[in-house]
Protein backbone atom coordinates (compact mmCIF):
# COMPACT_ATOMS: atom_id res chain seq x y z
CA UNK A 1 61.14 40.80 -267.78
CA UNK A 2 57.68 41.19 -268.54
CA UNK A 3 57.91 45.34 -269.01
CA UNK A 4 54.36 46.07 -269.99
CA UNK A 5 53.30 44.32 -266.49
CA UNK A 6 55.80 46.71 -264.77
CA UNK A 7 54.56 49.61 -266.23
CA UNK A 8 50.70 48.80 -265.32
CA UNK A 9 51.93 48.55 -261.84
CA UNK A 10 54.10 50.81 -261.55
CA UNK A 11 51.57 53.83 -263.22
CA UNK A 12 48.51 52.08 -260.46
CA UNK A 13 51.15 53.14 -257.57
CA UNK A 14 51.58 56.52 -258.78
CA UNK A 15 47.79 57.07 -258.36
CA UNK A 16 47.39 55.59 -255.34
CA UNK A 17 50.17 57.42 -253.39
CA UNK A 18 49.07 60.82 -255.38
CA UNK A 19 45.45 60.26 -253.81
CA UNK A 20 47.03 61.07 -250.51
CA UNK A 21 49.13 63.56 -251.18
CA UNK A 22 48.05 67.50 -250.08
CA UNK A 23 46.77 70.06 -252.72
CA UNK A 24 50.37 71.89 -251.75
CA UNK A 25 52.34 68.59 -252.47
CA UNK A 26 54.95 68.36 -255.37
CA UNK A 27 53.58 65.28 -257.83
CA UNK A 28 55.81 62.69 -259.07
CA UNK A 29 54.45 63.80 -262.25
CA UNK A 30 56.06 66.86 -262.20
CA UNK A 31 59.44 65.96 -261.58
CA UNK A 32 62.32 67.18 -264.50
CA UNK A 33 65.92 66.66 -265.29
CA UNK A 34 68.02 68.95 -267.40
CA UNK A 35 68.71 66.26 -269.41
CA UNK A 36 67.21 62.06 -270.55
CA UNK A 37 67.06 59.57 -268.36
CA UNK A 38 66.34 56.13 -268.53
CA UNK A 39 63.06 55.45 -267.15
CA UNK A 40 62.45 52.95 -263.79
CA UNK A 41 59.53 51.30 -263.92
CA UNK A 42 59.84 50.07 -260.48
CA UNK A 43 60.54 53.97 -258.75
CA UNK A 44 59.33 57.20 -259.25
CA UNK A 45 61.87 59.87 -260.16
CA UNK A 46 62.39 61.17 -256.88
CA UNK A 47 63.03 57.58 -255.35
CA UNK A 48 66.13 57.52 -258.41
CA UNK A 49 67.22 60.76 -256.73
CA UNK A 50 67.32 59.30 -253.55
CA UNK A 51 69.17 56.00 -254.89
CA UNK A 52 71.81 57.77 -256.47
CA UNK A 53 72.48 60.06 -253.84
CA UNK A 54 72.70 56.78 -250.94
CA UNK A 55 75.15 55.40 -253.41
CA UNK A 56 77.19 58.05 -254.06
CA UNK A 57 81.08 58.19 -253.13
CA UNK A 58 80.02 62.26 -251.49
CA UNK A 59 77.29 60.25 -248.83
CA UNK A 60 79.65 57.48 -247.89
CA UNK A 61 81.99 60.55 -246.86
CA UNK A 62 79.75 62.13 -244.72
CA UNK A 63 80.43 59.82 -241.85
CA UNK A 64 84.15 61.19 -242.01
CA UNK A 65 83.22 64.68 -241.70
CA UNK A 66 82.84 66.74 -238.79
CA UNK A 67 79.62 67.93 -237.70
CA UNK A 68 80.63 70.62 -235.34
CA UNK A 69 83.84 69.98 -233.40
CA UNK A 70 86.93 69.49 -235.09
CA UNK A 71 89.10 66.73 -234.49
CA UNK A 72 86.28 65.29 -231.89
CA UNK A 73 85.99 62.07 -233.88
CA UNK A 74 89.34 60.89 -232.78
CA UNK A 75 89.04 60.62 -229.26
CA UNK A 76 84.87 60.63 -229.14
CA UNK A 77 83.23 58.59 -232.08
CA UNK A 78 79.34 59.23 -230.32
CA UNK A 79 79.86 62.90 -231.35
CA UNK A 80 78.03 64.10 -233.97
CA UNK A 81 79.65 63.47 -237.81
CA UNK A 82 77.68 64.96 -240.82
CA UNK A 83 76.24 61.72 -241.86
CA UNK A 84 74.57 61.61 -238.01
CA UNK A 85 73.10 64.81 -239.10
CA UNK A 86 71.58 64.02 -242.40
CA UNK A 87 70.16 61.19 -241.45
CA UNK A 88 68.37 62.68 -238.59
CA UNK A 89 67.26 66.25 -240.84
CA UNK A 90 65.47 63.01 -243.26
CA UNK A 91 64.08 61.36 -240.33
CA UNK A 92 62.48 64.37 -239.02
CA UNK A 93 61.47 66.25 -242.55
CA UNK A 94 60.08 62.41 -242.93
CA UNK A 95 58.58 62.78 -239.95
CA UNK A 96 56.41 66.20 -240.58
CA UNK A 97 55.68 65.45 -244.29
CA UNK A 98 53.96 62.54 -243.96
CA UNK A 99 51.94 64.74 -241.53
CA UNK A 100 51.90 67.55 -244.04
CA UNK A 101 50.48 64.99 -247.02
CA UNK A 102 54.15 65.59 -248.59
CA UNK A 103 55.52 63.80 -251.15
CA UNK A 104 58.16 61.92 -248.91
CA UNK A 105 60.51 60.60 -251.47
CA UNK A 106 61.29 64.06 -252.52
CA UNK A 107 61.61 65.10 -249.21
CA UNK A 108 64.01 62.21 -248.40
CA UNK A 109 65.89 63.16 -251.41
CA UNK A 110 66.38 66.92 -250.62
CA UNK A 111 67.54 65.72 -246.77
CA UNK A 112 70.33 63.21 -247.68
CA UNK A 113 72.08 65.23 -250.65
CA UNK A 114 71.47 68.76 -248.86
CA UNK A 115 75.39 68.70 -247.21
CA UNK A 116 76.92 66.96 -249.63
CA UNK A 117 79.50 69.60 -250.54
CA UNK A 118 80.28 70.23 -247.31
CA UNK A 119 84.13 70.69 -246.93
CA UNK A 120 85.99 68.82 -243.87
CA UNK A 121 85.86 70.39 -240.41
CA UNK A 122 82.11 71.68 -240.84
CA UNK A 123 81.58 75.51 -240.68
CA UNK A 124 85.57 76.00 -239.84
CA UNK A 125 86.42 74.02 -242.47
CA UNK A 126 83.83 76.22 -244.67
CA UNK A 127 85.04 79.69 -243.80
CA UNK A 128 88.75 78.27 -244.34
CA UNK A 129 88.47 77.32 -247.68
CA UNK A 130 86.14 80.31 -248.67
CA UNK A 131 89.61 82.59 -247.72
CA UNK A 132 91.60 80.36 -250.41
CA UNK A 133 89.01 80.72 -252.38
CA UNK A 134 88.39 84.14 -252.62
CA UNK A 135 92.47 84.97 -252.90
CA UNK A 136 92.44 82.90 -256.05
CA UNK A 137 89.97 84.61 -257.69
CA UNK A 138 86.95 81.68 -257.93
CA UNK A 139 84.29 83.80 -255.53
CA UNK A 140 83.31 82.52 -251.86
CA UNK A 141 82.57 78.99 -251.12
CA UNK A 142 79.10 77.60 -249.53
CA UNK A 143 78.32 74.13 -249.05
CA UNK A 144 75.17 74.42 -250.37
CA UNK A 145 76.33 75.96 -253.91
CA UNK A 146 79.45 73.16 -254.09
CA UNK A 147 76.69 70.13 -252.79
CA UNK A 148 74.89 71.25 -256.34
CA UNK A 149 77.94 71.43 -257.85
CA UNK A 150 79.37 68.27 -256.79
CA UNK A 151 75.88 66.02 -258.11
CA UNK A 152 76.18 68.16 -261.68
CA UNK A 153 79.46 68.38 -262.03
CA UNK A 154 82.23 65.89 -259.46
CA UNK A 155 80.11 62.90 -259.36
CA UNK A 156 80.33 59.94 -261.72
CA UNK A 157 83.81 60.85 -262.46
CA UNK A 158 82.83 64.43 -263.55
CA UNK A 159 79.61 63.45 -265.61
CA UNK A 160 77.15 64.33 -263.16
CA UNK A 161 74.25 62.50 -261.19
CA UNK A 162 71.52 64.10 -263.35
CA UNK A 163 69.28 64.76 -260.72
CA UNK A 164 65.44 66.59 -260.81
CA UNK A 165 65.18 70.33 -260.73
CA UNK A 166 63.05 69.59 -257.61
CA UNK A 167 65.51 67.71 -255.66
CA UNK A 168 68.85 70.54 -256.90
CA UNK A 169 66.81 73.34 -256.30
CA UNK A 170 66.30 72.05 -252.58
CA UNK A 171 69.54 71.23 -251.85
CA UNK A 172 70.94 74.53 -253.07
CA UNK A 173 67.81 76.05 -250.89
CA UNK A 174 68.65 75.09 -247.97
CA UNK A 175 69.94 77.11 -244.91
CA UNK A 176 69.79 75.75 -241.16
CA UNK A 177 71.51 79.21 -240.37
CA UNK A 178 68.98 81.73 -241.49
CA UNK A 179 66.09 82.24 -238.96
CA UNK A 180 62.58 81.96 -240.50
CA UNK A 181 59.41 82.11 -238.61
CA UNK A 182 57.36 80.99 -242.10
CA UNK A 183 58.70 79.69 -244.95
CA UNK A 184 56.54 80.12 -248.43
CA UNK A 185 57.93 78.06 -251.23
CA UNK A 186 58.98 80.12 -254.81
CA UNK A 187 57.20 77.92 -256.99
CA UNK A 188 58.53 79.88 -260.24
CA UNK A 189 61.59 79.20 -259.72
CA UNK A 190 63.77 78.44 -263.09
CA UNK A 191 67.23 77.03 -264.10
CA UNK A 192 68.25 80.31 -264.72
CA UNK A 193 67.48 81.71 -260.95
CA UNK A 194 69.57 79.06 -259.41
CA UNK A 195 72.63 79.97 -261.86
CA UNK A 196 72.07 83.71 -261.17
CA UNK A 197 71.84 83.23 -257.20
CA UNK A 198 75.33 81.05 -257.50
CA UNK A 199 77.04 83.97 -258.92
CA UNK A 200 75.70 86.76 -256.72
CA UNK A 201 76.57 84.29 -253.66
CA UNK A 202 79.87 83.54 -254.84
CA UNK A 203 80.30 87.38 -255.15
CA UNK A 204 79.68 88.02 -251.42
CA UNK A 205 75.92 89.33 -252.25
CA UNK A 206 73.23 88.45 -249.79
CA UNK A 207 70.17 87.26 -251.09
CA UNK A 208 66.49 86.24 -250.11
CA UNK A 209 66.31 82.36 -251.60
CA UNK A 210 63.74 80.07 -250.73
CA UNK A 211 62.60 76.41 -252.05
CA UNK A 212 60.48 76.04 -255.12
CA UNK A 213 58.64 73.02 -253.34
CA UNK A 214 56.78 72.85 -250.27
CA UNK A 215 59.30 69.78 -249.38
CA UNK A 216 62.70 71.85 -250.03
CA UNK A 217 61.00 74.48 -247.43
CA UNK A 218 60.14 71.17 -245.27
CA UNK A 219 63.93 70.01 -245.13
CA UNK A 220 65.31 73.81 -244.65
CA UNK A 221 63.56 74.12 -241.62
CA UNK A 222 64.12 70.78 -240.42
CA UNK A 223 68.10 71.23 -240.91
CA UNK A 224 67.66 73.65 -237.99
CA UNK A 225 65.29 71.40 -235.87
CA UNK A 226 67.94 68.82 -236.01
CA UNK A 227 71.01 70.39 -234.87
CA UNK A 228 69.68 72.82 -232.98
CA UNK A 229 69.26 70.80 -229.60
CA UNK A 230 71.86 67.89 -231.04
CA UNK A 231 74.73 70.66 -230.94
CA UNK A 232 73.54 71.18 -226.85
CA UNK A 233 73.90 67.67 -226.13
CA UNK A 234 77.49 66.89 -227.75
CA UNK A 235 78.82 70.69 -226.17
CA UNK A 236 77.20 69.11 -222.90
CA UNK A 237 79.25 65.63 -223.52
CA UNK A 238 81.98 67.59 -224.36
CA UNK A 239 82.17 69.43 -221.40
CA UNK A 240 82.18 72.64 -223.10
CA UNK A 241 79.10 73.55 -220.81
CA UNK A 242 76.54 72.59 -218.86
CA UNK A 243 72.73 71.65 -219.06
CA UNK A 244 71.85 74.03 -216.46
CA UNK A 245 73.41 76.83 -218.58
CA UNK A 246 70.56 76.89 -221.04
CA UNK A 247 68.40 79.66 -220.97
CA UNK A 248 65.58 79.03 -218.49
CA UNK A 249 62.65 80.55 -220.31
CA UNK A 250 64.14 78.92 -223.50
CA UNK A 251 64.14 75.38 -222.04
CA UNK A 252 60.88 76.06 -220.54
CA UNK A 253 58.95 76.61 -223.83
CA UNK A 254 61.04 74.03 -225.98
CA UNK A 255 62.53 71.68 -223.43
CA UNK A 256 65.82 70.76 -221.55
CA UNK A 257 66.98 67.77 -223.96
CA UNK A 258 67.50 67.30 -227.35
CA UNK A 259 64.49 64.97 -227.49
CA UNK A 260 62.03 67.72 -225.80
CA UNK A 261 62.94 70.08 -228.21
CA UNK A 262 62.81 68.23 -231.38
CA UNK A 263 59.40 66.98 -229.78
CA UNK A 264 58.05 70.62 -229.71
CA UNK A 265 59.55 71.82 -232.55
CA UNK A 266 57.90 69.34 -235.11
CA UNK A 267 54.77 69.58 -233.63
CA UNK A 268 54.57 73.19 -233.74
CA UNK A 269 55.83 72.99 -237.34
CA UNK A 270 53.00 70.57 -238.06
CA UNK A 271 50.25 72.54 -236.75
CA UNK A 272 51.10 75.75 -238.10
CA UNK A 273 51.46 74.51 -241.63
CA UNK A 274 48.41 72.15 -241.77
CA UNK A 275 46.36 72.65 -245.05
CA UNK A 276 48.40 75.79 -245.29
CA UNK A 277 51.42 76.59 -248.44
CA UNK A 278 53.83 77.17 -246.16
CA UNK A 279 56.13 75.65 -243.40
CA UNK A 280 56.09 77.42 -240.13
CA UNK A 281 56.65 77.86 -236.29
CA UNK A 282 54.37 80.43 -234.65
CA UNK A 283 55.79 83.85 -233.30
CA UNK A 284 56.47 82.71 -229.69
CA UNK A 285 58.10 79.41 -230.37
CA UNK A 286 60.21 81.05 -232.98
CA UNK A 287 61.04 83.54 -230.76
CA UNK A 288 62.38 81.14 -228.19
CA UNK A 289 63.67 79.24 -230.88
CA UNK A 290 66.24 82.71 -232.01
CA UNK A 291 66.98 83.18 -228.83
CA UNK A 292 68.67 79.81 -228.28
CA UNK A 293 70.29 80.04 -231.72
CA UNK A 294 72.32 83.33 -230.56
CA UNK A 295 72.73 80.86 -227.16
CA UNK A 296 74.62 78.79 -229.05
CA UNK A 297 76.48 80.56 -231.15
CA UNK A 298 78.18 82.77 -228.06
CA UNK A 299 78.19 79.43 -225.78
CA UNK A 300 79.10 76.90 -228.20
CA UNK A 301 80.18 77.56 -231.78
CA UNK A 302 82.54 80.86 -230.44
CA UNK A 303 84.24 78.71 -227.53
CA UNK A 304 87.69 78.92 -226.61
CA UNK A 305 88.55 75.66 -227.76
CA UNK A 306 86.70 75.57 -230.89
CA UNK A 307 88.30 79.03 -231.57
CA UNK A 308 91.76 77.49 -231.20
CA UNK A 309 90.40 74.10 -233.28
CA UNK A 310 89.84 77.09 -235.90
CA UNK A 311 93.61 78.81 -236.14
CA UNK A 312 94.87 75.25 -237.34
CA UNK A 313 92.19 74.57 -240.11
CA UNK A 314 92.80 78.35 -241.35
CA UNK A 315 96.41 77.94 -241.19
CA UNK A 316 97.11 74.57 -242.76
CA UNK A 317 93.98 75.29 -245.04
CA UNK A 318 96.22 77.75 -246.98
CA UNK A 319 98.95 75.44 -247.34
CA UNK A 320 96.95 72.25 -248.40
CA UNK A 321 95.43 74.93 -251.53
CA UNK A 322 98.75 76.80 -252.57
CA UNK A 323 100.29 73.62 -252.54
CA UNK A 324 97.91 72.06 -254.88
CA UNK A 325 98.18 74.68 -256.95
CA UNK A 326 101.53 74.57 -257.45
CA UNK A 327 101.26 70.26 -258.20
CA UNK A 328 99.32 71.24 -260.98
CA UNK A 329 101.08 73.84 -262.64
CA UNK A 330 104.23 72.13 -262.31
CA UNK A 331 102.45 68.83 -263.32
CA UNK A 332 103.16 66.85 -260.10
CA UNK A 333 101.67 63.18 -261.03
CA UNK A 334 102.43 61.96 -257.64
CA UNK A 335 100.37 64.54 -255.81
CA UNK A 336 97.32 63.48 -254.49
CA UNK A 337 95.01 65.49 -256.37
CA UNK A 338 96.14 63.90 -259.59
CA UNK A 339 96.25 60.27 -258.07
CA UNK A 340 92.75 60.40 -256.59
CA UNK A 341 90.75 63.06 -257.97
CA UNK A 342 92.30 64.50 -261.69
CA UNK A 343 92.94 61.17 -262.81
CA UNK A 344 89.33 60.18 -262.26
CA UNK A 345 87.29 62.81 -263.81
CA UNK A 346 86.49 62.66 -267.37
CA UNK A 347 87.96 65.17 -270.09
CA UNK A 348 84.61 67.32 -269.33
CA UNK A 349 85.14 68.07 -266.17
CA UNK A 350 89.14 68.90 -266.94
CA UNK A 351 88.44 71.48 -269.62
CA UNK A 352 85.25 73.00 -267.74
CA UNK A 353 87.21 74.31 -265.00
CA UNK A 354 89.85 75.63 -263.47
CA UNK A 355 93.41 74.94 -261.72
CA UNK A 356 91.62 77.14 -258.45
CA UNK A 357 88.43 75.16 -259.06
CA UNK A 358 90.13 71.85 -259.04
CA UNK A 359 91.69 72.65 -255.66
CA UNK A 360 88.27 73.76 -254.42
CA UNK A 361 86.10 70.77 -255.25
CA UNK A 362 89.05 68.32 -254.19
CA UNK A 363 89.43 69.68 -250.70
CA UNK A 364 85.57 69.52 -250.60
CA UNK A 365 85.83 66.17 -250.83
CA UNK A 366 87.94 64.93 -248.16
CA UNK A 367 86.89 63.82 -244.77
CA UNK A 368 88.58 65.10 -242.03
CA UNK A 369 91.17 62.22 -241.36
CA UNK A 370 92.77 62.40 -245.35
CA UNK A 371 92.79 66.10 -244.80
CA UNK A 372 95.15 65.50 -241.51
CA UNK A 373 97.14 63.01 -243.33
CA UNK A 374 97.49 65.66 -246.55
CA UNK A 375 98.74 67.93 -244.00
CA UNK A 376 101.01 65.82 -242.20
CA UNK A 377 102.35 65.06 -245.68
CA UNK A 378 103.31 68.31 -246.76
CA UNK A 379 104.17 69.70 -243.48
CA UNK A 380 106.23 67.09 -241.79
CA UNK A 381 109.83 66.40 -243.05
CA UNK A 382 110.28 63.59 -244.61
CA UNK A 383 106.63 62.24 -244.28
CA UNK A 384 106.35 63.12 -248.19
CA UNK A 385 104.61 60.64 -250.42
């Protein structure tokens, strides 16, 4: 290989892309790992990110996780899964970006790892394992905090994927859930203020955490623009409601289909944050935009059905944790959590942490059909191992 000639390439392409890129743009140049790394002469440090995250064992999960309604995937397989999801939050923080004179690789970056902790059964599954959480003493659990955790810590058999500050600090930014008209990035952001916000989370504490990067605040609003109308149209195949049922003045000024909203959405994103350091809808479409959140969350998310999808995740959620708990204190080397998770994680990741914190980033893990299985397992006579 004839390195010099990569290298002379390689440093003309990171000039050329950085002449397009906005005055508000993070620079390839800037990107900064908490520890060595080889150096690609072929990709720029956020295109590694991105690499390592595609070929992760946490992204090839995703398409085995629920988005939104539990146990949907076994009878309906065109209803949204998690890896749906992230793919279509990149395609449409792509999407504005390039718009935006972003730098797109970290944006794509950010968008594919930013759920990669999430826990089986989406938000259910989340609040479930937060309970076991809590009652054994390892603070709350949030999918964003445990997708950071899982690319320093659970990856590569416990070493880590050794990823940029950039790229960590925007997946542990994000938040579909919070409601922000404008979104300024905190560009002074350390090491130390992610740490300290993962303990004040994990204590129950609220607080008021945005990107460092123009991009992270890019992909946190786009999280929202991509469920937001997605989660109408699977509730609508569901038959959980009906199209008619959206608000009238809501579907007027953002549309009636997923499409027409994601359509006015981006471009109202792009036009308010032109030239500007900051990401942003103006006050009437965010407005509407609130309004059909709280729609959803009393028409959709707190439904009857979902509600009784809920009691069974809390329920056997319990079980599944005390019972791994109890495999490893009594040093059960046929339980699961030995067989496919202990028994591939390096001494590092055995001696940083805990029996509870085990359980946690194990359950994590799973996709929804091994979690049925590792309940069926333990709950159904004879079904044992």
């Amino acid at each position: 290989m004839d390195r010099k000639k990569f290298i002379k390439l390689f440093n003309e392409f990171v000039v050329r892309s950085s002449e397009h890129y906005s005055e508000f743009a993070c620079k390839n140049k800037n990107a900064h790992r908490l520890k060595p790394d080889d150096n690609c002469f072929i990709r720029t440090e956020f295109a590694i990110d991105r690499d390592r995250i595609l070929h992760s064992g946490a992204y090839r999960r995703y398409q085995g996780k629920t988005q939104v309604f539990s146990f949907t995937n076994m009878f309906d397989e065109e209803t949204s899964n998690r890896s749906l999801h992230t793919t279509y939050v990149s395609q449409i923080a792509r999407t504005i970006a390039n718009m935006l004179g972003l730098n797109l690789e970290l944006v794509e970056s950010i968008a594919l790892g930013h759920d990669l902790g999430h826990p089986p059964f989406g938000h259910d599954g989340e609040v479930a394992l937060s309970k076991s959480c809590k009652k054994a003493g390892i603070g709350e659990f949030h999918h964003n905090i445990q997708s950071l955790h899982l690319i320093d810590h659970i990856s590569r058999k416990g070493k880590g994927l050794n990823l940029t500050f950039q790229v960590r600090d925007g997946i542990i930014s994000h938040d579909g859930e919070a409601h922000n008209q404008i979104i300024h990035p905190e560009r002074d952001k350390t090491e130390n203020d992610i740490q300290e916000y993962i303990k004040l989370r994990k204590n129950g504490e609220k607080h008021n955490w945005m990107p460092a990067t123009l991009e992270g605040c890019v992909v946190r609003i786009s999280d929202t623009i991509a469920y937001i109308g997605q989660d109408i149209e699977d509730a609508i195949r569901l038959k959980i409601m009906e199209r008619k049922e959206i608000p009238k003045d809501c579907a007027e000024h953002l549309g009636y289909t997923n499409s027409e909203i994601i359509d006015t959405l981006v471009k109202n994103v792009i036009l308010n944050s032109h030239g500007k350091d900051q990401v942003a809808f103006d006050e009437e479409i965010s407005y509407y935009l609130f309004k059909l959140k709280k729609f959803n969350y009393q028409r959709i998310y707190t439904d009857k059905n979902v509600k009784k999808a809920r009691k069974k995740i809390d329920r056997s959620m319990e079980v599944l944790f005390d019972q791994y708990i109890e495999d490893i204190r009594e040093n059960n080397k046929i339980s699961k959590i030995f067989l496919h998770f202990l028994n591939r994680k390096d001494k590092n990741y055995r001696e940083k942490f805990s029996d509870p914190e085990f359980v946690r980033d194990f359950i994590a893990t799973m996709t929804d059909r091994y979690y049925n299985e590792e309940v069926k397992s333990y709950l159904l006579p004879g079904s044992f191992y």
